[in-house]
Every structure is written in structure tokens, then in C-alpha cells.
Protein backbone atom coordinates (compact mmCIF):
# COMPACT_ATOMS: atom_id res chain seq x y z
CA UNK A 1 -9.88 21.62 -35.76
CA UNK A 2 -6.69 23.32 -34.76
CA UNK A 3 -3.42 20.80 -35.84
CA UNK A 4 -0.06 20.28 -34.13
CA UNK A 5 1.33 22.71 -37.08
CA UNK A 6 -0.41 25.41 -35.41
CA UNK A 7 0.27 24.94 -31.85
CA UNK A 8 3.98 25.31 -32.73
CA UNK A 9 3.37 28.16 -34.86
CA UNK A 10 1.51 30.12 -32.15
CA UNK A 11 3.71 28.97 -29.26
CA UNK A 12 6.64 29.86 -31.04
CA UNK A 13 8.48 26.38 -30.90
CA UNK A 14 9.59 23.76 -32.95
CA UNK A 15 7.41 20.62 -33.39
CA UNK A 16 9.45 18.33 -31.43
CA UNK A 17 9.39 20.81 -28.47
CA UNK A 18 5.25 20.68 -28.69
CA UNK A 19 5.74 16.61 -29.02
CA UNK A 20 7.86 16.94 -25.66
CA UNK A 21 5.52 18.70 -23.74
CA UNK A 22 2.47 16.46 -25.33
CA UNK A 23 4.18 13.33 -24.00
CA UNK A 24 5.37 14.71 -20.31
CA UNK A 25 9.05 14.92 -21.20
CA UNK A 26 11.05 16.22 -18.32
CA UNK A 27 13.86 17.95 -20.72
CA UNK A 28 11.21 20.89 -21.70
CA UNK A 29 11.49 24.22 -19.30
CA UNK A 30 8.45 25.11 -17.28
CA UNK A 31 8.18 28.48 -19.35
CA UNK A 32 8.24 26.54 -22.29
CA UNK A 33 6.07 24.18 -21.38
CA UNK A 34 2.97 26.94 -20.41
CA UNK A 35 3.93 28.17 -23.71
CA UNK A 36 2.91 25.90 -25.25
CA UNK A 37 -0.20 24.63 -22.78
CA UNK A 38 -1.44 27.96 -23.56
CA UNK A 39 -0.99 27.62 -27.42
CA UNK A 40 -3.17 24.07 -27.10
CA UNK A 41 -5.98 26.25 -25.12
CA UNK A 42 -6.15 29.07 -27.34
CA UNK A 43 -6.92 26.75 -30.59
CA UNK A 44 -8.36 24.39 -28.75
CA UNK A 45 -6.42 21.53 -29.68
CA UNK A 46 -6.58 18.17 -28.02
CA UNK A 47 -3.89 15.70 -28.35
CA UNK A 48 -4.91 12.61 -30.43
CA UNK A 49 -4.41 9.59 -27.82
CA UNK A 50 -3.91 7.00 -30.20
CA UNK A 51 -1.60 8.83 -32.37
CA UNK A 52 0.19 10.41 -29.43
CA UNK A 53 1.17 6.91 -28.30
CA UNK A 54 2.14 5.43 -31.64
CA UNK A 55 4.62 8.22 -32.16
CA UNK A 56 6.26 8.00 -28.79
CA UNK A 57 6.16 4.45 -27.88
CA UNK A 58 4.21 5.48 -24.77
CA UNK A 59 0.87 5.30 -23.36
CA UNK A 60 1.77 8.10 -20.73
CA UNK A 61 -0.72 4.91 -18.52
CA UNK A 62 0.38 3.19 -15.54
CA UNK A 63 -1.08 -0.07 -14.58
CA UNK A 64 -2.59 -0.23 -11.04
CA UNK A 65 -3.09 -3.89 -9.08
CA UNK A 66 -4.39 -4.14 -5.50
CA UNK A 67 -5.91 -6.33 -3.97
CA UNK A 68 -9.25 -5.28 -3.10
CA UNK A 69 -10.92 -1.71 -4.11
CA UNK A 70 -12.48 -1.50 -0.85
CA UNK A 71 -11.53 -0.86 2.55
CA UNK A 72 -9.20 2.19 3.98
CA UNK A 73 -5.61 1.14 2.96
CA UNK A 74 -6.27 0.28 -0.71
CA UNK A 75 -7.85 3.57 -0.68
CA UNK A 76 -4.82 5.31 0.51
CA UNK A 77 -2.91 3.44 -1.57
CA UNK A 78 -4.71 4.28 -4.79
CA UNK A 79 -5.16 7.68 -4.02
CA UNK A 80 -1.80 8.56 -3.03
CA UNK A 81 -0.47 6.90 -6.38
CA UNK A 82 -3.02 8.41 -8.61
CA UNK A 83 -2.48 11.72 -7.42
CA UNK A 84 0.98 12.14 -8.05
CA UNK A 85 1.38 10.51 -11.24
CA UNK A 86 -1.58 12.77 -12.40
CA UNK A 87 0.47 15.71 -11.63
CA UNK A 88 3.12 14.93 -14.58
CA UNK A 89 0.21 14.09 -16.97
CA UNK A 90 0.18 10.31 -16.23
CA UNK A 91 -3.09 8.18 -16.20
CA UNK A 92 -4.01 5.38 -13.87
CA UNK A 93 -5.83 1.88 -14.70
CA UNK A 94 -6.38 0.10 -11.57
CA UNK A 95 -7.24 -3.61 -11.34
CA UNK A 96 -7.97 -5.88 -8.66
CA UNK A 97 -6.57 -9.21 -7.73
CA UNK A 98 -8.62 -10.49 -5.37
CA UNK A 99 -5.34 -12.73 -3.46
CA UNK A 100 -6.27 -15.36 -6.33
CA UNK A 101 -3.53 -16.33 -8.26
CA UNK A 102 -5.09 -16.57 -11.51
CA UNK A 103 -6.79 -13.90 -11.08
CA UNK A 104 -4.01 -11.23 -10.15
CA UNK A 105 -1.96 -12.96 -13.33
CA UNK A 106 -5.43 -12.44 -15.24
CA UNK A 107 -5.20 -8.47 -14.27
CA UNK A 108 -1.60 -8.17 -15.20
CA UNK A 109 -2.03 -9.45 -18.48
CA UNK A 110 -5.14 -7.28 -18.62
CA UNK A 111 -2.78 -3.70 -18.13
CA UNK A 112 -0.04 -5.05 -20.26
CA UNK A 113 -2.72 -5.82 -23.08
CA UNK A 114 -3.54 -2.13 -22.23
CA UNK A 115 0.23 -0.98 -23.25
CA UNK A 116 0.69 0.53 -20.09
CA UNK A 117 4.02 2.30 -19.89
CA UNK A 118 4.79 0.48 -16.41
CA UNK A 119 2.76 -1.29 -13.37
CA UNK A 120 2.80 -1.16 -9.49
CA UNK A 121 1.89 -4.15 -8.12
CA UNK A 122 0.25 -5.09 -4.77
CA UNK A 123 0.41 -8.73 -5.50
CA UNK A 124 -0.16 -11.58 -2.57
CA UNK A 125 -0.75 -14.74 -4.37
CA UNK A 126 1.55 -15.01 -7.56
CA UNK A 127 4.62 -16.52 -6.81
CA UNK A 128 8.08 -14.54 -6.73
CA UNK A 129 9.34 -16.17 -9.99
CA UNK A 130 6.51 -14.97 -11.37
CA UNK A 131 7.60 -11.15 -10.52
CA UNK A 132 11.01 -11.96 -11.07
CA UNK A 133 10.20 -13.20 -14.85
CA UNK A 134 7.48 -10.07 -15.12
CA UNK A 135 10.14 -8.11 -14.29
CA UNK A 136 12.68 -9.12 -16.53
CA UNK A 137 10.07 -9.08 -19.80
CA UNK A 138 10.74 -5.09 -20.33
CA UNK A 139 7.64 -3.49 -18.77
CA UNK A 140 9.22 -1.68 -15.66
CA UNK A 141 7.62 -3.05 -12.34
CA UNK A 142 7.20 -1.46 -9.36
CA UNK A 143 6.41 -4.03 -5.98
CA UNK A 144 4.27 -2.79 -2.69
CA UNK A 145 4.36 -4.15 0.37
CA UNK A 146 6.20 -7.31 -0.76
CA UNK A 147 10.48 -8.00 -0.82
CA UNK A 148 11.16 -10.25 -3.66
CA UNK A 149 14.60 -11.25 -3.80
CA UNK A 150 16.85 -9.74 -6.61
CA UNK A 151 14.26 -6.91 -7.09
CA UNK A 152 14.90 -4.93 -3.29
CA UNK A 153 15.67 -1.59 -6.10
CA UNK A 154 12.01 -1.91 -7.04
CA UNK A 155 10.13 -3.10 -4.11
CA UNK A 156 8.78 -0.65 -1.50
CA UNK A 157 7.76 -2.01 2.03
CA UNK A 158 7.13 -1.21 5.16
CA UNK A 159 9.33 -3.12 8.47
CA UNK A 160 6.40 -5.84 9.02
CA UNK A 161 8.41 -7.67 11.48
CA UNK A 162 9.75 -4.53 13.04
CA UNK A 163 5.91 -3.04 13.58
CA UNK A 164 4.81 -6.55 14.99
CA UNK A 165 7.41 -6.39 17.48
CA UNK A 166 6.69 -2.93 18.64
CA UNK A 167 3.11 -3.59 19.13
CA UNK A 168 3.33 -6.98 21.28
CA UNK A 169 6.51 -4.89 22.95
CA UNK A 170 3.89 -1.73 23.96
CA UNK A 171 1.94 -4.72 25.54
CA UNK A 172 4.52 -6.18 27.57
CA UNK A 173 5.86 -2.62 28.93
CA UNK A 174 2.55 -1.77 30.10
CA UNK A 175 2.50 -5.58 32.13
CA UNK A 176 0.96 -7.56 29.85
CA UNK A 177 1.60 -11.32 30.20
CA UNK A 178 -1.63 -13.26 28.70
CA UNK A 179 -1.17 -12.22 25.34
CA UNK A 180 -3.65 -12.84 22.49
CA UNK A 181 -2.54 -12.40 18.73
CA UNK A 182 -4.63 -12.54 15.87
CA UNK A 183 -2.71 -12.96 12.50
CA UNK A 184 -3.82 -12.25 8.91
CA UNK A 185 -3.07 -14.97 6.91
CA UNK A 186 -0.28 -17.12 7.22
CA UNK A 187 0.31 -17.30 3.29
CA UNK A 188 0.90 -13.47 3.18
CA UNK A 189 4.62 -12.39 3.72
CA UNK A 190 3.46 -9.44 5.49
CA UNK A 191 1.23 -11.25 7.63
CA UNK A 192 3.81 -13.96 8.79
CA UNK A 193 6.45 -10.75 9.19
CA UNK A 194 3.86 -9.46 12.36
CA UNK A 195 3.75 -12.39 13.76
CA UNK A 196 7.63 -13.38 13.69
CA UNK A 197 7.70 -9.84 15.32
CA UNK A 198 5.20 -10.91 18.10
CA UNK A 199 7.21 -13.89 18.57
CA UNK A 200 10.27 -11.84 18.87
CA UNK A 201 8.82 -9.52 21.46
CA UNK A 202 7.65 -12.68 23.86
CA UNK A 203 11.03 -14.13 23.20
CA UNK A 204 12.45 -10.99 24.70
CA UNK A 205 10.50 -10.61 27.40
CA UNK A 206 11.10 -14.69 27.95
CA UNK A 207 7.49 -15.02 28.02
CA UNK A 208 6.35 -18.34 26.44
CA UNK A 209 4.93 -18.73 23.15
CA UNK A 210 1.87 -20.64 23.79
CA UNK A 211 -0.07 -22.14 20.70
CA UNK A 212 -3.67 -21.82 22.67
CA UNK A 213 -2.62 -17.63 22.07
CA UNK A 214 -2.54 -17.55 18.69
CA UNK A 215 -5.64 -17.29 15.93
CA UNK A 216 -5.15 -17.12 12.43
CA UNK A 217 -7.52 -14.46 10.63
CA UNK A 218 -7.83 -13.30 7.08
CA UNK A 219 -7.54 -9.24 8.00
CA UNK A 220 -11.62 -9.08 7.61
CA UNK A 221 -13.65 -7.67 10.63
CA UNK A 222 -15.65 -10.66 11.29
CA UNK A 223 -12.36 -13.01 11.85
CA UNK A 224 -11.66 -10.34 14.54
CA UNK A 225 -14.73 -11.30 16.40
CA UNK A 226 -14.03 -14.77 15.36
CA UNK A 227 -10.61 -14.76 16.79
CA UNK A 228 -11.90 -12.92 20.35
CA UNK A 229 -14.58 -16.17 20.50
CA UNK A 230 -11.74 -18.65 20.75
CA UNK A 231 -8.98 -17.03 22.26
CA UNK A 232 -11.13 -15.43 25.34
CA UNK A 233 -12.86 -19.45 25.37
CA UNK A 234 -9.99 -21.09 25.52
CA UNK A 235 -7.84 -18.25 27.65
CA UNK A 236 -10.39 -17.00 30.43
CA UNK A 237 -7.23 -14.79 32.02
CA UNK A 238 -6.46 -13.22 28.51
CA UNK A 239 -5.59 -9.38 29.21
CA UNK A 240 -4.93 -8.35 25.66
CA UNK A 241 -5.48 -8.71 22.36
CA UNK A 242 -2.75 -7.80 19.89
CA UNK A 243 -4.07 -7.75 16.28
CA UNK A 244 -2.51 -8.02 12.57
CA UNK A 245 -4.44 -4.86 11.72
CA UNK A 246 -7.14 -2.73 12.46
CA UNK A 247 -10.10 -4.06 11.28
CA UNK A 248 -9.44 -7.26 12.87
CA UNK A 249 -8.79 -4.80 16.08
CA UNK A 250 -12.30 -3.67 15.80
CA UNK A 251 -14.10 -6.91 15.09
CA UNK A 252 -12.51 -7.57 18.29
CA UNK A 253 -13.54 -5.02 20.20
CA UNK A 254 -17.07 -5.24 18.90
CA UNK A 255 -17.04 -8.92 20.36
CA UNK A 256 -15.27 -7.86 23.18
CA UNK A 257 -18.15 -5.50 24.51
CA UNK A 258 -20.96 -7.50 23.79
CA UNK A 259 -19.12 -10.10 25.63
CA UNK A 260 -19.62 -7.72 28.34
CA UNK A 261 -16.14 -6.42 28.61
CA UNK A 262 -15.11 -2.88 28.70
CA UNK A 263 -11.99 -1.95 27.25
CA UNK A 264 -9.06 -1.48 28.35
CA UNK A 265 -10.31 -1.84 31.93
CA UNK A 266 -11.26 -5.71 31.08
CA UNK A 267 -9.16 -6.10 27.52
CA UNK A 268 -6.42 -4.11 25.99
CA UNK A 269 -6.70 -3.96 21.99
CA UNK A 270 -3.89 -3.13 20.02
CA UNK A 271 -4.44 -3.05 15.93
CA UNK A 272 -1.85 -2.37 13.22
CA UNK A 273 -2.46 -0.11 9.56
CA UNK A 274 -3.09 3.40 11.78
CA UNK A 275 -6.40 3.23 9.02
CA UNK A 276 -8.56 6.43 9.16
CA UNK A 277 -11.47 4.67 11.37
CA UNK A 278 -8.76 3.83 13.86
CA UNK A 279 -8.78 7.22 15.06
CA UNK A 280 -12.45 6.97 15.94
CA UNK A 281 -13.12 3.81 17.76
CA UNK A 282 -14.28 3.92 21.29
CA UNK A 283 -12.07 4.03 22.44
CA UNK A 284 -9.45 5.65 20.44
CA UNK A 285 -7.33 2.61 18.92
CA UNK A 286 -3.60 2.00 19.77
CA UNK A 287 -2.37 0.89 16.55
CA UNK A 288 0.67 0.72 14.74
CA UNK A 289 1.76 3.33 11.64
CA UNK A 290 1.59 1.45 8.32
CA UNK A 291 3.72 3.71 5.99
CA UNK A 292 1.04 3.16 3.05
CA UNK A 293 1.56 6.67 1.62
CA UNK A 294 5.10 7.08 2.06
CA UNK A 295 5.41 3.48 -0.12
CA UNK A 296 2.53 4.34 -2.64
CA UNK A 297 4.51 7.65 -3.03
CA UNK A 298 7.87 6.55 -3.79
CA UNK A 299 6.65 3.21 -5.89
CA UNK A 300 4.84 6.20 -8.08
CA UNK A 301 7.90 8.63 -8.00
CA UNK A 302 10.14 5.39 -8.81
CA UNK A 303 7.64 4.94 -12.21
CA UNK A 304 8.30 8.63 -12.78
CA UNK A 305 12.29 8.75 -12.72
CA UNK A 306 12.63 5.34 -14.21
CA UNK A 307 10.31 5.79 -17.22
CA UNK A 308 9.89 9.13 -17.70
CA UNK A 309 12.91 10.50 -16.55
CA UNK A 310 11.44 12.92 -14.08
CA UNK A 311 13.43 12.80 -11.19
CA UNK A 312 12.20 12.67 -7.73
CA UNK A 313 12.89 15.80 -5.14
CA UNK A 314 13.76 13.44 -2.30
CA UNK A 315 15.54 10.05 -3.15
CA UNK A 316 13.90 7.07 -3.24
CA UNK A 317 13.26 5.34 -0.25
CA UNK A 318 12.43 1.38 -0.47
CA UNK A 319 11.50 0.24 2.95
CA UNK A 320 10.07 2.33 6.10
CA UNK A 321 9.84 1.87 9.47
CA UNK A 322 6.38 1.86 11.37
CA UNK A 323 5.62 3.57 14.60
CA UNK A 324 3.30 2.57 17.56
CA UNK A 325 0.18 5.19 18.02
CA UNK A 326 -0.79 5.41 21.32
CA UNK A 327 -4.36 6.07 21.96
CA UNK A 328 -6.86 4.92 24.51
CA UNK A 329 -7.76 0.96 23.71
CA UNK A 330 -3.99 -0.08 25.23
CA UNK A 331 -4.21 0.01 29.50
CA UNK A 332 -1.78 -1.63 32.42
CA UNK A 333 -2.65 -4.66 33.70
């Protein structure tokens, strides 16, 4: 089996230059770098993992925690992050939280046992003291889709309130006045965000705020449908439905039409995540943009330049705006 000794002796470079490029160091130069790459290929040498990570304090691993492994955003999410970070060399262990607060501070302690060199975190149910403490205990900590005060330079998040506002707002313009909204969970910052941005909106328009209009979901499909049940029961002259993302949007629509409604002749729909399926509802669902890949990719490019010194092309961005996407499920009164 080919050694380290003989990588540098057929690449032409010292030992600490072949340790460099081994452990993704950003002061190497490309040419030197496929130097040696090429060296390593030729003998066929493999880098000793173990070894590697006792000699350079680094596990070149990234901890991963979502909340769910299913469904289209955490997919983005994962994706997006995984794929850049595996571009400098850099491995992902993904865990999942479940919104359970032991259970999410169960997974962190899992990818710190792990020595991972860093963690981004899509945590819901641990508390911000808990993040705040995490993030002062020397593993670097990256925050999606959450603001916790005193950490804004590591948290990446999209305008929740802003993107709630627009949506109820492309409601009103088109004449809306009977507006349903149904939230995701109250206990979720970004979910009480939307709806302060709903509120907004009907504040604007000076159209009241009327408690028999609201139904609190938990962002699952079948709360859509729930949600349609008891605001169409209880609000017979309902003309749209504004909800706190899409697949709430197309529980509702589901219920919607075999309520024997056709939308948006009957019911206007209006979602929120702009989630692949979106796209091919029938109809076509006016959402709103939820920047999940612009914030997976600068949490990951954060992790690079912060721990790895490999600096981003573009700076780092911490919070993005959303944008309504008009489709076909959004009509005038």
C-alpha cells in the first residue's frame, strides 16, 4: 500500500503541502493541488480517515439537523447543502429533530459526539439560550430559518413576515375581502412571522381581523383539509383561502373540490414555500418564493469561510426576501 512518503515524492511536494490538500486547505494552488490528486491516483493511496483527523484536528464532517427527512423543502434544503460542501471535500451527517425538544438536543449531541467540524441547524423546538450557549461552546453553528438574537452573523432566514404580507396583499388587490388563513403552528417563529404579515396586510387594507378567519395548522396536508372544514362551516361567504405553505394549500384545495367547489371560480388558494409540486397542482398554485436554496447555500458557504477558510465568491447574505408566484389558483372576486 502506497504511503504519504510516496505521494510527495511522486507529486513533487513537500509533506505538509500533500497534508494541505488531504485536509481541503484553501492556501494550496489548484495546480498544486491536481498534482498531487494525481500522485494519490497513480499509487493508489487513500487517505487514512482516522489518522487524517487526529493530525489536523478536523473531521473535514459537517453536522446536518432538520426537521423532518421527508417532504420537498427539507429536500432542497439537504441537497443544496450537501452539494456544495461536497465540492471542497466536506462530508455531511444529517439528523432529524422531529420539532421535539429532546429530541433535536438528542441529535445535536449525536453530531458533536461525531466530532463534526461544525453544524447547521434547522431547529424549531430548543429554546434560543440553548443556541446561544451551543454557540458559544466552540463548535461553529450555523442557524436556518430561525433569528436568534446576538447570533443575526450566523443565522440565515428568509422575510417570514414580509412573504405573509405579500400573499394576503395579492388577495386583497385582486378584491378579496372574506379572507381565510391557515397558519402552521403558532409555536414556530416562522409560522407566527406569516401570520403577523397577514395581519399586517388586513390592517392596511382596514379590513377587520376576525377570529372566526383564522385556523391554526401544523404545515401537514391533512390540517389543510382540516382547516377548509371549519373555516368554509363557519364562513359560508369565504372567497379565499390564504395558506402558511403549500401543502396546507393543497390539502385545501383537495377539500375544496370535493366540497364541490371549483377553484378560483368558487375559492382562491394562495400557498407559501414555491415547493416543486406547487408548480403542478390543478390548477397551477399561486404561492409565495421561500428562499430555501439561497439560505441552505450561504449557511454552507458560511461553514466553508469560517472553518475552513475558503472564502465565498459572493458575500454572505443572512436574510432574503420572498416573492409572490403568480399562477392560476389566485382569481378576482
Amino acid at each position: 500500500m502506497a504511503t504519504i512518503y510516496e505521494v510527495s515524492e511522486a507529486a513533487g511536494v513537500s509533506l505538509a503541502t500533500v497534508s494541505r490538500v488531504m485536509n481541503g486547505n484553501a492556501r494550496v494552488s489548484e495546480r498544486t493541488r491536481q498534482k498531487v490528486l494525481d500522485a494519490m491516483d497513480a499509487l493508489g493511496y487513500r487517505p487514512n480517515a482516522i489518522a487524517q483527523s487526529l493530525a489536523s484536528n478536523r473531521t473535514n464532517s459537517i453536522g446536518l439537523l432538520v426537521s423532518e427527512l421527508h417532504g420537498s423543502y427539507f429536500g432542497e434544503l439537504m441537497s443544496t447543502i450537501e452539494l456544495i460542501l461536497k465540492k471542497h471535500g466536506k462530508h455531511v451527517i444529517i439528523t432529524a429533530g422531529h420539532v421535539e425538544e429532546h429530541r433535536e438536543t438528542e441529535a445535536i449531541d449525536f453530531l458533536t459526539s461525531r466530532r463534526c467540524d461544525a453544524l447547521i441547524l434547522h431547529a424549531e423546538a430548543v429554546s434560543d439560550d440553548y443556541l446561544t450557549k451551543l454557540g458559544k461552546s466552540g463548535v461553529p453553528v450555523a442557524v436556518v430559518n430561525r433569528k436568534v438574537e446576538g447570533m443575526e452573523d450566523q443565522c440565515f432566514v428568509a422575510d417570514n413576515e414580509n412573504g405573509g404580507y405579500l400573499a394576503t396583499k395579492a388577495a386583497i388587490d385582486n378584491g378579496h375581502k372574506k379572507i381565510g388563513y391557515i397558519s402552521g403552528p403558532l409555536f414556530k417563529q416562522d409560522a407566527t412571522e406569516r401570520l403577523n404579515g397577514h395581519v399586517r396586510a388586513l390592517n392596511d387594507a382596514g379590513i377587520d381581523n376576525e377570529p372566526t378567519l383564522l385556523f391554526e395548522g401544523d404545515y401537514h396536508e391533512s390540517s389543510g383539509q382540516e382547516g377548509f372544514g371549519k373555516l368554509f362551516s363557519d364562513n359560508a361567504d369565504l372567497s379565499v383561502l390564504v395558506c402558511a405553505n403549500d401543502e396546507m394549500a393543497s390539502g385545501a384545495m383537495t377539500a375544496a373540490r370535493e366540497a364541490g367547489l371549483n377553484i378560483p371560480d368558487d375559492l382562491s388558494v394562495i400557498g407559501f414555500d414555491n415547493v416543486l409540486f406547487s408548480r403542478y397542482l390543478h390548477p397551477k398554485l399561486t404561492t409565495i418564493n421561500n428562499p430555501v436554496h439561497s439560505m441552505g447555500e450561504m449557511a454552507a458557504a458560511w461553514i466553508l469561510e469560517n472553518v475552513y477558510d475558503i472564502k465565498s465568491p459572493e458575500p454572505i447574505v443572512h436574510v432574503f426576501e420572498p416573492e409572490l408566484v403568480e399562477r392560476d389558483s389566485l382569481g378576482p372576486l
